[in-house]
C-alpha atoms as a PDB file:
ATOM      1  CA  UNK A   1      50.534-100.316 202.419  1.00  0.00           C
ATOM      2  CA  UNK A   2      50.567 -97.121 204.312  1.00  0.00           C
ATOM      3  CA  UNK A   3      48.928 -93.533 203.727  1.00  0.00           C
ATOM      4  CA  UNK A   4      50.346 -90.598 201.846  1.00  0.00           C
ATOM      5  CA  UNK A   5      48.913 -88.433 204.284  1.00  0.00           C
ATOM      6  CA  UNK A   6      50.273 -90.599 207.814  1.00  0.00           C
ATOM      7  CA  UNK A   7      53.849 -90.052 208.748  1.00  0.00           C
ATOM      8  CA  UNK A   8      55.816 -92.574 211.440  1.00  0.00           C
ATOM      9  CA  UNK A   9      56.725 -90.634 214.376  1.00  0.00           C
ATOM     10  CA  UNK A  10      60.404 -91.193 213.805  1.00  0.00           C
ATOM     11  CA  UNK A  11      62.566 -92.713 210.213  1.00  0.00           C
ATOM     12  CA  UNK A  12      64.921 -95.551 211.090  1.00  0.00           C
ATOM     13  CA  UNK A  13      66.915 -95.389 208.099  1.00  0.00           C
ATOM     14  CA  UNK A  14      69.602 -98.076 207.618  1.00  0.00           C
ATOM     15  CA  UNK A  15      73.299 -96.894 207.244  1.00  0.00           C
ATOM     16  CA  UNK A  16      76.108 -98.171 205.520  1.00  0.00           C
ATOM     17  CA  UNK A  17      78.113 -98.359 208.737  1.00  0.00           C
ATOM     18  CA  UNK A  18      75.794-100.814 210.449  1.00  0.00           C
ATOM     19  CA  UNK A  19      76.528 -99.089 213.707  1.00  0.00           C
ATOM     20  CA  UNK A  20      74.134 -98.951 216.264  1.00  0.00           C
ATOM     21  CA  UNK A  21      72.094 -95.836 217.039  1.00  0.00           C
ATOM     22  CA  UNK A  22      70.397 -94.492 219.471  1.00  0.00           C
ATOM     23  CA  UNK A  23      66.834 -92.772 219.141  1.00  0.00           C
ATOM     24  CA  UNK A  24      65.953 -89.210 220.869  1.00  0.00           C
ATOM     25  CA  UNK A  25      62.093 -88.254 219.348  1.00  0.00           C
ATOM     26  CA  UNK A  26      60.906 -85.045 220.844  1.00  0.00           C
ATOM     27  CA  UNK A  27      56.831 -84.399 218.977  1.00  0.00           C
ATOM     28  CA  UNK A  28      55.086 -81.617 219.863  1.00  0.00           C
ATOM     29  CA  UNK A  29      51.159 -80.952 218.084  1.00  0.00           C
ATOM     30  CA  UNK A  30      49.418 -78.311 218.680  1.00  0.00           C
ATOM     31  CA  UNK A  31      45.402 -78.039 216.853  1.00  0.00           C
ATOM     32  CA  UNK A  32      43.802 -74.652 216.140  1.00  0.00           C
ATOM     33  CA  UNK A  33      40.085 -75.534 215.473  1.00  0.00           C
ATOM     34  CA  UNK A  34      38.157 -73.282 212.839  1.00  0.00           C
ATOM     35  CA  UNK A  35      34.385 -73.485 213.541  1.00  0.00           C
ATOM     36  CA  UNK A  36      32.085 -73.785 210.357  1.00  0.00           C
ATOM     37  CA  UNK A  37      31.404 -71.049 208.296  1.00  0.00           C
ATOM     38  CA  UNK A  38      28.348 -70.599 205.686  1.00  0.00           C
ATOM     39  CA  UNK A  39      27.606 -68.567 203.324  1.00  0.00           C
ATOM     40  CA  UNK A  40      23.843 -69.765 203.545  1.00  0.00           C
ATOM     41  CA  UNK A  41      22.197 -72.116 205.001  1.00  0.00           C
ATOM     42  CA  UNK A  42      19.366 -74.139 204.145  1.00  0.00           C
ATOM     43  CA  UNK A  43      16.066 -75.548 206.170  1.00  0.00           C
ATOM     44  CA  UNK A  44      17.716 -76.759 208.713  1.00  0.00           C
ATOM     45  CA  UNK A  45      20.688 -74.417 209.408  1.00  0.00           C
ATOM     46  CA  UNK A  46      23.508 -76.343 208.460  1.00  0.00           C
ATOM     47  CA  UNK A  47      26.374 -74.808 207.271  1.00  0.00           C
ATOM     48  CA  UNK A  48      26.888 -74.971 203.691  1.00  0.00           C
ATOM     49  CA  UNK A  49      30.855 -75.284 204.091  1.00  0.00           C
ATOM     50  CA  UNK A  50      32.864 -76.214 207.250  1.00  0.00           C
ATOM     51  CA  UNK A  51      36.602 -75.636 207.616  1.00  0.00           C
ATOM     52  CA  UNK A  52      38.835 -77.254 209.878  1.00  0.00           C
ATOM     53  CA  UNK A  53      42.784 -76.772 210.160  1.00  0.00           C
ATOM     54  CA  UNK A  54      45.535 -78.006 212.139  1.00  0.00           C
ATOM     55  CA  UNK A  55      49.285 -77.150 213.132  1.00  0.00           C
ATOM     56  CA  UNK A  56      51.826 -79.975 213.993  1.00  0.00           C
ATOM     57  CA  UNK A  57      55.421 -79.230 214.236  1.00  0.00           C
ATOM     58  CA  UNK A  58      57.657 -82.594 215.147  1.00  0.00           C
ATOM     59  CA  UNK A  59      60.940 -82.733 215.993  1.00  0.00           C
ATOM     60  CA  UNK A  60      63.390 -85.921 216.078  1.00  0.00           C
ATOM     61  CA  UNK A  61      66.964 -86.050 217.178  1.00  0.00           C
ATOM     62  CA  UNK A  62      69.375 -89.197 216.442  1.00  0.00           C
ATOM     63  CA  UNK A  63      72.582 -89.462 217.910  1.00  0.00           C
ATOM     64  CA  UNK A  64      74.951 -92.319 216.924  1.00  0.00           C
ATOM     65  CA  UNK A  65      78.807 -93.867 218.196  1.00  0.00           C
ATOM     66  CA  UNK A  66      81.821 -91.424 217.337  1.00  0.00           C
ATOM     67  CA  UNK A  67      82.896 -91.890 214.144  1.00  0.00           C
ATOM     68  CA  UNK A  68      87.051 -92.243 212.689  1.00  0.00           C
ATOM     69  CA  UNK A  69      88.068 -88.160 213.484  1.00  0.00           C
ATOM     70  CA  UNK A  70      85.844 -89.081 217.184  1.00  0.00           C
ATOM     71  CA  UNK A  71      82.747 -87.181 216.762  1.00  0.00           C
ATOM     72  CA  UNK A  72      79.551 -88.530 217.337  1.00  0.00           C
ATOM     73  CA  UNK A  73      77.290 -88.624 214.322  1.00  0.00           C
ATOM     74  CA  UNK A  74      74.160 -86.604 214.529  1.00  0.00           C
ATOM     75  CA  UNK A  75      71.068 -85.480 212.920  1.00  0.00           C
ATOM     76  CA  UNK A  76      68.031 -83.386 213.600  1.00  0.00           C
ATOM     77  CA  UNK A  77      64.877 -82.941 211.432  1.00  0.00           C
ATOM     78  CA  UNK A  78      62.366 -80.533 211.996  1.00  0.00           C
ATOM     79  CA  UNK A  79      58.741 -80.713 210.351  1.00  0.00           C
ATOM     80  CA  UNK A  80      56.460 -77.910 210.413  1.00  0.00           C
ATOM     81  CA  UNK A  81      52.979 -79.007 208.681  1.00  0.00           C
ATOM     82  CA  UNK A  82      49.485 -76.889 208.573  1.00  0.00           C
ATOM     83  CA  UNK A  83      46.538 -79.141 207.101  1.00  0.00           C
ATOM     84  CA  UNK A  84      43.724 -77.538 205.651  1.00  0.00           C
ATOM     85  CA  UNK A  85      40.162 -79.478 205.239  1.00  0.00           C
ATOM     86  CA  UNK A  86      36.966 -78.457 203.635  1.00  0.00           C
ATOM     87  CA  UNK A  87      33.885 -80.123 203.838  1.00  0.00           C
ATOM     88  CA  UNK A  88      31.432 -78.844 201.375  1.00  0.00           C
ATOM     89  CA  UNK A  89      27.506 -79.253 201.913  1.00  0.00           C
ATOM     90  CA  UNK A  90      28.138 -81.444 205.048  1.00  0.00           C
ATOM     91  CA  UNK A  91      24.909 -84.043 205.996  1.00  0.00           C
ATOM     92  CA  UNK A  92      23.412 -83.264 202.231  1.00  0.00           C
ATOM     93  CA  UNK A  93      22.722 -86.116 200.005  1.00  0.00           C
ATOM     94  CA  UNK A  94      25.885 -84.829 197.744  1.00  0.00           C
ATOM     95  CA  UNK A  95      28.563 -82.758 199.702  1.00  0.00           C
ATOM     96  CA  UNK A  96      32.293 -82.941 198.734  1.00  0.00           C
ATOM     97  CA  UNK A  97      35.668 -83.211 200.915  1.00  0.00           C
ATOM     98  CA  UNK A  98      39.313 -81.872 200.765  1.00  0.00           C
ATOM     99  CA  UNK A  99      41.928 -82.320 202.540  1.00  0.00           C
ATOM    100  CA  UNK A 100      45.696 -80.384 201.864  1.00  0.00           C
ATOM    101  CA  UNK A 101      48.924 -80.097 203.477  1.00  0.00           C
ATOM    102  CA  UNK A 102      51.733 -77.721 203.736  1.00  0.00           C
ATOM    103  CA  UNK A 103      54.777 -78.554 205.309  1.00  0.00           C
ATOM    104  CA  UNK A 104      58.324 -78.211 205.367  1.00  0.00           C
ATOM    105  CA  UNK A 105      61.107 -81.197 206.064  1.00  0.00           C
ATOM    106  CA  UNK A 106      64.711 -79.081 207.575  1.00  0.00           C
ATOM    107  CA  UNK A 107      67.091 -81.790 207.890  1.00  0.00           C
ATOM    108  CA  UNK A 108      70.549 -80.813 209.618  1.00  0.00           C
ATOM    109  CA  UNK A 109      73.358 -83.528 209.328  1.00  0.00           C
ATOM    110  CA  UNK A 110      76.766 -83.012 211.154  1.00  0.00           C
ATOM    111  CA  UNK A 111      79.583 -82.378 208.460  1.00  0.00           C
ATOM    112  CA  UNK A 112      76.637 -81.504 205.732  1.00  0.00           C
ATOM    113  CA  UNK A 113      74.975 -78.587 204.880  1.00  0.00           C
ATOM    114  CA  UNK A 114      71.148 -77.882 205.802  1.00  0.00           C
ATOM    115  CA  UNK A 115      68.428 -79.367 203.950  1.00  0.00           C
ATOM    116  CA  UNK A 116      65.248 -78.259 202.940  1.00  0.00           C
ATOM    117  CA  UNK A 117      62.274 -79.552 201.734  1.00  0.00           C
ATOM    118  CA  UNK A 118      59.263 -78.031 200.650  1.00  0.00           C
ATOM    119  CA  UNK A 119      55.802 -80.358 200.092  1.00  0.00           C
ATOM    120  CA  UNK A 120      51.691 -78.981 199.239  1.00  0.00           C
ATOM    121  CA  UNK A 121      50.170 -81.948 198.751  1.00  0.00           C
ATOM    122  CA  UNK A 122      46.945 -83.232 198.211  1.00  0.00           C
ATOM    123  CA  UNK A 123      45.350 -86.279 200.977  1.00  0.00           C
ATOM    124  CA  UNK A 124      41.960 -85.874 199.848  1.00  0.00           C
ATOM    125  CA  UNK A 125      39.527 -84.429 197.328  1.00  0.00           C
ATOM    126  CA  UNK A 126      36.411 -86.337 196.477  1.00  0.00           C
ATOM    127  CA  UNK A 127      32.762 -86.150 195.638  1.00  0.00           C
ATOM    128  CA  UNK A 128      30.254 -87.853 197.315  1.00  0.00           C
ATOM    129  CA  UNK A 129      27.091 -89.283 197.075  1.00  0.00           C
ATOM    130  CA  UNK A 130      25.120 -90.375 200.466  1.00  0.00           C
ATOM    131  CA  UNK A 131      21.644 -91.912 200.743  1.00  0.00           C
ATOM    132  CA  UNK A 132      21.014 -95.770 200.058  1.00  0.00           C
ATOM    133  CA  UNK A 133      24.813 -96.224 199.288  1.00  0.00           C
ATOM    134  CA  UNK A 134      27.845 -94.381 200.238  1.00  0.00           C
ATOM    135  CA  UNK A 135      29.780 -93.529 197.134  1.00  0.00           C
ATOM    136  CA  UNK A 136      33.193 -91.836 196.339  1.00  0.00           C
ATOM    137  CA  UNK A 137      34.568 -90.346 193.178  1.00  0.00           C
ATOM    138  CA  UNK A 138      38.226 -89.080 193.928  1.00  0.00           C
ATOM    139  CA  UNK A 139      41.019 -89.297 195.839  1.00  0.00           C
ATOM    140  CA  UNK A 140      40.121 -90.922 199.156  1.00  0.00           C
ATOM    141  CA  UNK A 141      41.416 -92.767 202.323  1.00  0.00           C
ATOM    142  CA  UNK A 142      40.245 -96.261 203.203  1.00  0.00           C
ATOM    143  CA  UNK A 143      41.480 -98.351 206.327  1.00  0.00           C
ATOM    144  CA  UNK A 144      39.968-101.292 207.175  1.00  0.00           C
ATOM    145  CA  UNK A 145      39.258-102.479 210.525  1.00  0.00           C
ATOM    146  CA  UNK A 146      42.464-102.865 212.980  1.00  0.00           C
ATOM    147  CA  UNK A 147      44.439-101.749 209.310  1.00  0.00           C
ATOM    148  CA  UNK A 148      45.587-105.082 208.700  1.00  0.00           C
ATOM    149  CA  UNK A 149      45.079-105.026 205.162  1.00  0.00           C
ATOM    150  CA  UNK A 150      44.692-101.269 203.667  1.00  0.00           C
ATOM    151  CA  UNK A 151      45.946 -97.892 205.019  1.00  0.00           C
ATOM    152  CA  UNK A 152      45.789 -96.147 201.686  1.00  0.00           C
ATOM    153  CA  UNK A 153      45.048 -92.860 199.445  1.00  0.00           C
ATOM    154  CA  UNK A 154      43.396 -94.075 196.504  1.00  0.00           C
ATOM    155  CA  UNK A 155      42.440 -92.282 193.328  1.00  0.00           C
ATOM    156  CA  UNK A 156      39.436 -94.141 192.031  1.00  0.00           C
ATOM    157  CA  UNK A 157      35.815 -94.434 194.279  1.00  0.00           C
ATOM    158  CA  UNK A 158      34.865 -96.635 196.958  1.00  0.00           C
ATOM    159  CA  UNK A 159      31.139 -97.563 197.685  1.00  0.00           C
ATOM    160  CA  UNK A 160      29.342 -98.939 200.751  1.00  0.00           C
ATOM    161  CA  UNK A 161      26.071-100.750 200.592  1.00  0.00           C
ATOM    162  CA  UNK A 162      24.056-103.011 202.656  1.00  0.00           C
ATOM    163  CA  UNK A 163      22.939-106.161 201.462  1.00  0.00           C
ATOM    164  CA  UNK A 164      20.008-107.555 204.423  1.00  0.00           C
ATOM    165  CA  UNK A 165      22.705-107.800 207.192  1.00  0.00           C
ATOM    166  CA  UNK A 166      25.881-107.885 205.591  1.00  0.00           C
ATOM    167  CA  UNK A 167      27.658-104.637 205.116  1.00  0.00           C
ATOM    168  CA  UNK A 168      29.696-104.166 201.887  1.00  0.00           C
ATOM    169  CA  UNK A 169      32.594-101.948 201.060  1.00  0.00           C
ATOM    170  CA  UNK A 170      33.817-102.268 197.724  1.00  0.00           C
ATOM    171  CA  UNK A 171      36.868 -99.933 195.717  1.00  0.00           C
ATOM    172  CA  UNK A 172      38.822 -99.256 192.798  1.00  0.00           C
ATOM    173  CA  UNK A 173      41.620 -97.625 192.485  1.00  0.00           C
ATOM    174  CA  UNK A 174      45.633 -96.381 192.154  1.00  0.00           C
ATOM    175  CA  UNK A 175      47.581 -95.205 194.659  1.00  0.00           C
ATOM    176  CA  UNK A 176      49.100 -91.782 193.291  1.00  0.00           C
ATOM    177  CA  UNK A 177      47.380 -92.240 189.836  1.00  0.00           C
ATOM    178  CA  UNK A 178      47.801 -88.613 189.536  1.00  0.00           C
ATOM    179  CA  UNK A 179      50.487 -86.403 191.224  1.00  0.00           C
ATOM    180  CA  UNK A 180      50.252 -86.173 195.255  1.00  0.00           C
ATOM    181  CA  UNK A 181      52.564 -82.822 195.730  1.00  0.00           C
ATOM    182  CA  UNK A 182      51.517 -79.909 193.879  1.00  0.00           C
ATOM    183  CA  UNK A 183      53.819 -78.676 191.795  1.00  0.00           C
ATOM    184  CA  UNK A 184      55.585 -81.900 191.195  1.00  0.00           C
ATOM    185  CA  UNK A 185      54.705 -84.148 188.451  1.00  0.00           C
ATOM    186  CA  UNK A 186      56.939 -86.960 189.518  1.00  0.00           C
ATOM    187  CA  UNK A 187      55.768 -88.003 192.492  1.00  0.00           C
ATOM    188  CA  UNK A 188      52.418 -90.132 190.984  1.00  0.00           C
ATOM    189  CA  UNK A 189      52.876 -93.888 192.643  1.00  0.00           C
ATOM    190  CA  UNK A 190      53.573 -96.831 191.050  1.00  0.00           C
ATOM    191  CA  UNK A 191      51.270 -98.180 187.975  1.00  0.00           C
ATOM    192  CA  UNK A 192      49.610-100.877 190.452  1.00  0.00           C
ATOM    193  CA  UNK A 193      45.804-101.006 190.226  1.00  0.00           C
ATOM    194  CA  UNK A 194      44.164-102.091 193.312  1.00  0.00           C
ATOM    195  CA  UNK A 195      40.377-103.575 193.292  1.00  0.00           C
ATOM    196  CA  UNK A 196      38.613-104.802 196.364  1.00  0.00           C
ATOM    197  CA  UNK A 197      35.787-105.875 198.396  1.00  0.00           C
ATOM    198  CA  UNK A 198      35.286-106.678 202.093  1.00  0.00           C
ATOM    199  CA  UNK A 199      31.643-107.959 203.191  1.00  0.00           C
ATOM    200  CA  UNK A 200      31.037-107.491 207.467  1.00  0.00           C
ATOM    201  CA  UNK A 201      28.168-109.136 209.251  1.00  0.00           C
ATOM    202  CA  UNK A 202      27.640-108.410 212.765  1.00  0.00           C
ATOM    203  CA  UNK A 203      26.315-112.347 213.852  1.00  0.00           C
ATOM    204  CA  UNK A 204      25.424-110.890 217.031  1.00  0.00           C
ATOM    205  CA  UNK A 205      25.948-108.393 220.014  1.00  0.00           C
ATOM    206  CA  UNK A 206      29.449-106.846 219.662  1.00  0.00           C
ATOM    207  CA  UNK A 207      30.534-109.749 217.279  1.00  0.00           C
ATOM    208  CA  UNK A 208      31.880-109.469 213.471  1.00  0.00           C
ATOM    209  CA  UNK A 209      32.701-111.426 211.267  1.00  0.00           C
ATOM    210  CA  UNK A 210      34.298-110.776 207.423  1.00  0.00           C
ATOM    211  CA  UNK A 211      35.313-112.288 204.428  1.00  0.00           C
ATOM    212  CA  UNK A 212      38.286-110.269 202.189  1.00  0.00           C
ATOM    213  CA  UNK A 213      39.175-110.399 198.449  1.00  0.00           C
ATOM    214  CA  UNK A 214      41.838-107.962 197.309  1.00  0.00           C
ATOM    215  CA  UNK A 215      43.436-107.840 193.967  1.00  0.00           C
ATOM    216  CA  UNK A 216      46.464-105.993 192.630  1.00  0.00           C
ATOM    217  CA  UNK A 217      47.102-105.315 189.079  1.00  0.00           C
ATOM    218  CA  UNK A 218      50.991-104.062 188.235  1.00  0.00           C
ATOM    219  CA  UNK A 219      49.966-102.661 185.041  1.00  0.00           C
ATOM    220  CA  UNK A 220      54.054-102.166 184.087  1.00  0.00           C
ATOM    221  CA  UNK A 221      54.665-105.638 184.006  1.00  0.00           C
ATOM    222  CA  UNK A 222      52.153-107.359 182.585  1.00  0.00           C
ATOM    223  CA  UNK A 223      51.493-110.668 184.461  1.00  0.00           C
ATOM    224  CA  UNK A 224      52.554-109.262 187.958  1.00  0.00           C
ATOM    225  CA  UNK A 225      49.365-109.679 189.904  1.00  0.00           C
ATOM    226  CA  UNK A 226      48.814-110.895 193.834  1.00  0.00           C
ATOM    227  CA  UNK A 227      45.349-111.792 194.866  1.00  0.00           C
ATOM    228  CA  UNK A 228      44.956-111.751 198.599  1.00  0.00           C
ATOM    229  CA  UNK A 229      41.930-113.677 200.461  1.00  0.00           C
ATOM    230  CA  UNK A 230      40.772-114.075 203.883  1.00  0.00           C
ATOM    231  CA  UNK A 231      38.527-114.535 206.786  1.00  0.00           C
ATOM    232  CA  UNK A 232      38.395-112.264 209.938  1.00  0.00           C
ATOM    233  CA  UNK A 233      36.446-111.630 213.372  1.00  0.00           C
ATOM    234  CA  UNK A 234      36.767-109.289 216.176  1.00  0.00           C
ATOM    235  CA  UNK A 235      34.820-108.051 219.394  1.00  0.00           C
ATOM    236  CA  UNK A 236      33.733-108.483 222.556  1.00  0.00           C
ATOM    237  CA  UNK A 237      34.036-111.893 224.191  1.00  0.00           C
ATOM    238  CA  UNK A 238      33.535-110.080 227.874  1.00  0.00           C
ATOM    239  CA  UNK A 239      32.670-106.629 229.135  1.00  0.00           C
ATOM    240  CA  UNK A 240      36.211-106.219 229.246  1.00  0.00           C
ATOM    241  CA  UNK A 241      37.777-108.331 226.568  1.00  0.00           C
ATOM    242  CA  UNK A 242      37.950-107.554 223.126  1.00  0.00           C
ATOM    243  CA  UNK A 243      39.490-110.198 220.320  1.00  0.00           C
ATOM    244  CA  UNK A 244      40.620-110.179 217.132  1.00  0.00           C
ATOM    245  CA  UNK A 245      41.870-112.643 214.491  1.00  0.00           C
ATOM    246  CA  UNK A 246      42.576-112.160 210.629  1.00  0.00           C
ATOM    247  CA  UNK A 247      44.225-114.900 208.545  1.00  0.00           C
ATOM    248  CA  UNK A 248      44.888-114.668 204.599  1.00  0.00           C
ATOM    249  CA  UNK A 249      46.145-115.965 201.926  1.00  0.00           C
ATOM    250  CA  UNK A 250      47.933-114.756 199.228  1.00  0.00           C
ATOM    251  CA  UNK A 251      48.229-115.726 195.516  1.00  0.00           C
ATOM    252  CA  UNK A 252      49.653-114.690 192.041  1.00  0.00           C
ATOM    253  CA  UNK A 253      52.467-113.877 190.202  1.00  0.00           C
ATOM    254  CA  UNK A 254      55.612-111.380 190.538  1.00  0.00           C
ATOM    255  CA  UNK A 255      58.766-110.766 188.012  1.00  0.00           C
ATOM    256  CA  UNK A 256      57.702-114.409 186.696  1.00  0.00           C
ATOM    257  CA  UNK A 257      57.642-116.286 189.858  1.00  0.00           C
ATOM    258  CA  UNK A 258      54.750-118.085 191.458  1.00  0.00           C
ATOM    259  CA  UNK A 259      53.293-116.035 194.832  1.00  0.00           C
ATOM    260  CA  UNK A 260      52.371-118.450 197.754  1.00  0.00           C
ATOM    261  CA  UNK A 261      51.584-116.245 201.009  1.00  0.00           C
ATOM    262  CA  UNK A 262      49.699-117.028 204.180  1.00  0.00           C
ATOM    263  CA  UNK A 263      49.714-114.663 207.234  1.00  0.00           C
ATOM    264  CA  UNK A 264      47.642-114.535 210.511  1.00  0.00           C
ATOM    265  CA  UNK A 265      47.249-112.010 213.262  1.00  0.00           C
ATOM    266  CA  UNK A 266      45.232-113.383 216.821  1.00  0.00           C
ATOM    267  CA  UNK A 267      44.967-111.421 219.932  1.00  0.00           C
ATOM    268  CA  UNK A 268      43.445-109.540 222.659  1.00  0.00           C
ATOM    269  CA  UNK A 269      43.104-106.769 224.736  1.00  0.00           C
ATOM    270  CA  UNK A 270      41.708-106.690 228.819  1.00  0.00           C
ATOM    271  CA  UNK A 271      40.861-103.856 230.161  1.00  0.00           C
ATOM    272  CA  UNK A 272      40.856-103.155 233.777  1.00  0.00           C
ATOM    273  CA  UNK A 273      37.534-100.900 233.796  1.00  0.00           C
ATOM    274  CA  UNK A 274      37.374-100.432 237.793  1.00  0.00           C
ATOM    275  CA  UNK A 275      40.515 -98.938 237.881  1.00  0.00           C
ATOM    276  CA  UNK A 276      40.889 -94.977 237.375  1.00  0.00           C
ATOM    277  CA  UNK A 277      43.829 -95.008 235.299  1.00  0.00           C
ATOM    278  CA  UNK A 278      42.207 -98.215 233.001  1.00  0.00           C
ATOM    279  CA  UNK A 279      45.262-100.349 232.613  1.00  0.00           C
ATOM    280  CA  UNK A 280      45.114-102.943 229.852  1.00  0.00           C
END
């Protein structure tokens, strides 16, 4: 899964010609901060809306071998983008959150004409409710830890909720059950309903463990469903090693044929703390 709102920092697209290429990304992000601004404030002087906004412009070049008239094949894209966000009644019990980008996609392609793109679209926009749960009505993102499972904008809600110890995040919802550019009413996602729950329990000091269960409903072909389960822990063995493991399973059904999936992800990171620089 991956966000609407994330882009990779370069597109390796496959070519008919199968010929190798060779990759030339040049990224360049600049961030104007807006400070928060109130039209009145309550008690406690917070701000009763903050605003935030950022400017990225990236830049990729691709070069590839000479094609049959000897001329190398190349392509530049250039993406401009200015994100808005909004964060209405921030710290209150109910507040709300929205998040928008503008951008542009200029594609130039040797022995084609220019290309442009234009794209508002909509990463965020949801109501919340904060005291003994954490609930979301809207479109929202939700990553789970080290994004091994879920990098997604949902439309639907997503609650978290203690239960003693164990910390509970549970969701429902479609990814692009309504449009995601403005102005486009083709670009909703696919007609897959997603339900899911993840319950975290820190046994002790800098040590988690969690149990997964994650559904998907294709509701254009009826019988296409995949339920995923698993078992995960990550932390910190040492001061300066941190772990992780995940391992799933994956059953169901898909265009009439029997799903039978099992994946696992171990590893580590040590950090060399003494040192200035930090290598790891």
């Amino acid at each position: 899964m991956r966000s609407t709102g994330n882009r990779s920092p370069a597109s390796f697209r496959t070519r008919s010609s199968g010929c190798l290429r060779r990759y030339v990304v040049v990224a360049i992000c600049v961030t104007l901060g807006l400070g928060p601004q109130s039209g009145a404030a309550d008690d406690d002087e917070r701000p009763l809306l903050e605003l935030r906004r950022m400017l990225a412009f990236d830049l990729e070049y691709e070069r590839g071998f000479r094609d049959r008239d000897g001329r190398p094949e190349r392509e530049i894209e250039a993406e401009p983008l200015l994100r808005f966000a909004a964060t209405i009644a921030p710290g209150r019990t109910w507040s709300g959150f929205f998040e928008a980008d503008f951008l542009s996609q200029i594609t130039w392609e040797r022995g084609h004409p220019r290309e442009t793109r234009n794209i508002a679209r909509i990463n965020q926009a949801y109501l919340r409710y904060d005291d003994e749960v954490d609930l979301r009505v809207g479109r929202f993102l939700y990553r789970d830890e080290r994004e091994w499972l879920i990098d997604e904008n949902f439309d639907g809600f997503l609650v978290n909720f203690d239960i003693g110890e164990v910390k509970v995040d549970a969701f429902a919802g479609r990814v692009g059950g309504f449009p995601r550019e403005l102005f486009n009413p083709d670009s909703r996602g696919d007609r897959v309903n997603h339900y899911g729950i993840l319950a975290e329990v820190e046994a002790e000091s800098d040590i988690h463990y969690a149990a997964f269960a994650i559904l998907s409903d294709d509701r254009a072909r009826a019988g296409d469903r995949q339920l995923s389960l698993g078992l995960r822990s990550y932390g910190e063995l040492l001061p300066s090693l941190d772990y992780w493991a995940n391992t799933g399973l994956s059953l169901g059904r898909s265009n009439g044929r029997k799903l039978d999936g099992r994946g696992f992800d171990v590893g580590g990171t040590y950090r060399w703390r003494e040192h200035s620089l930090q290598p790891r």
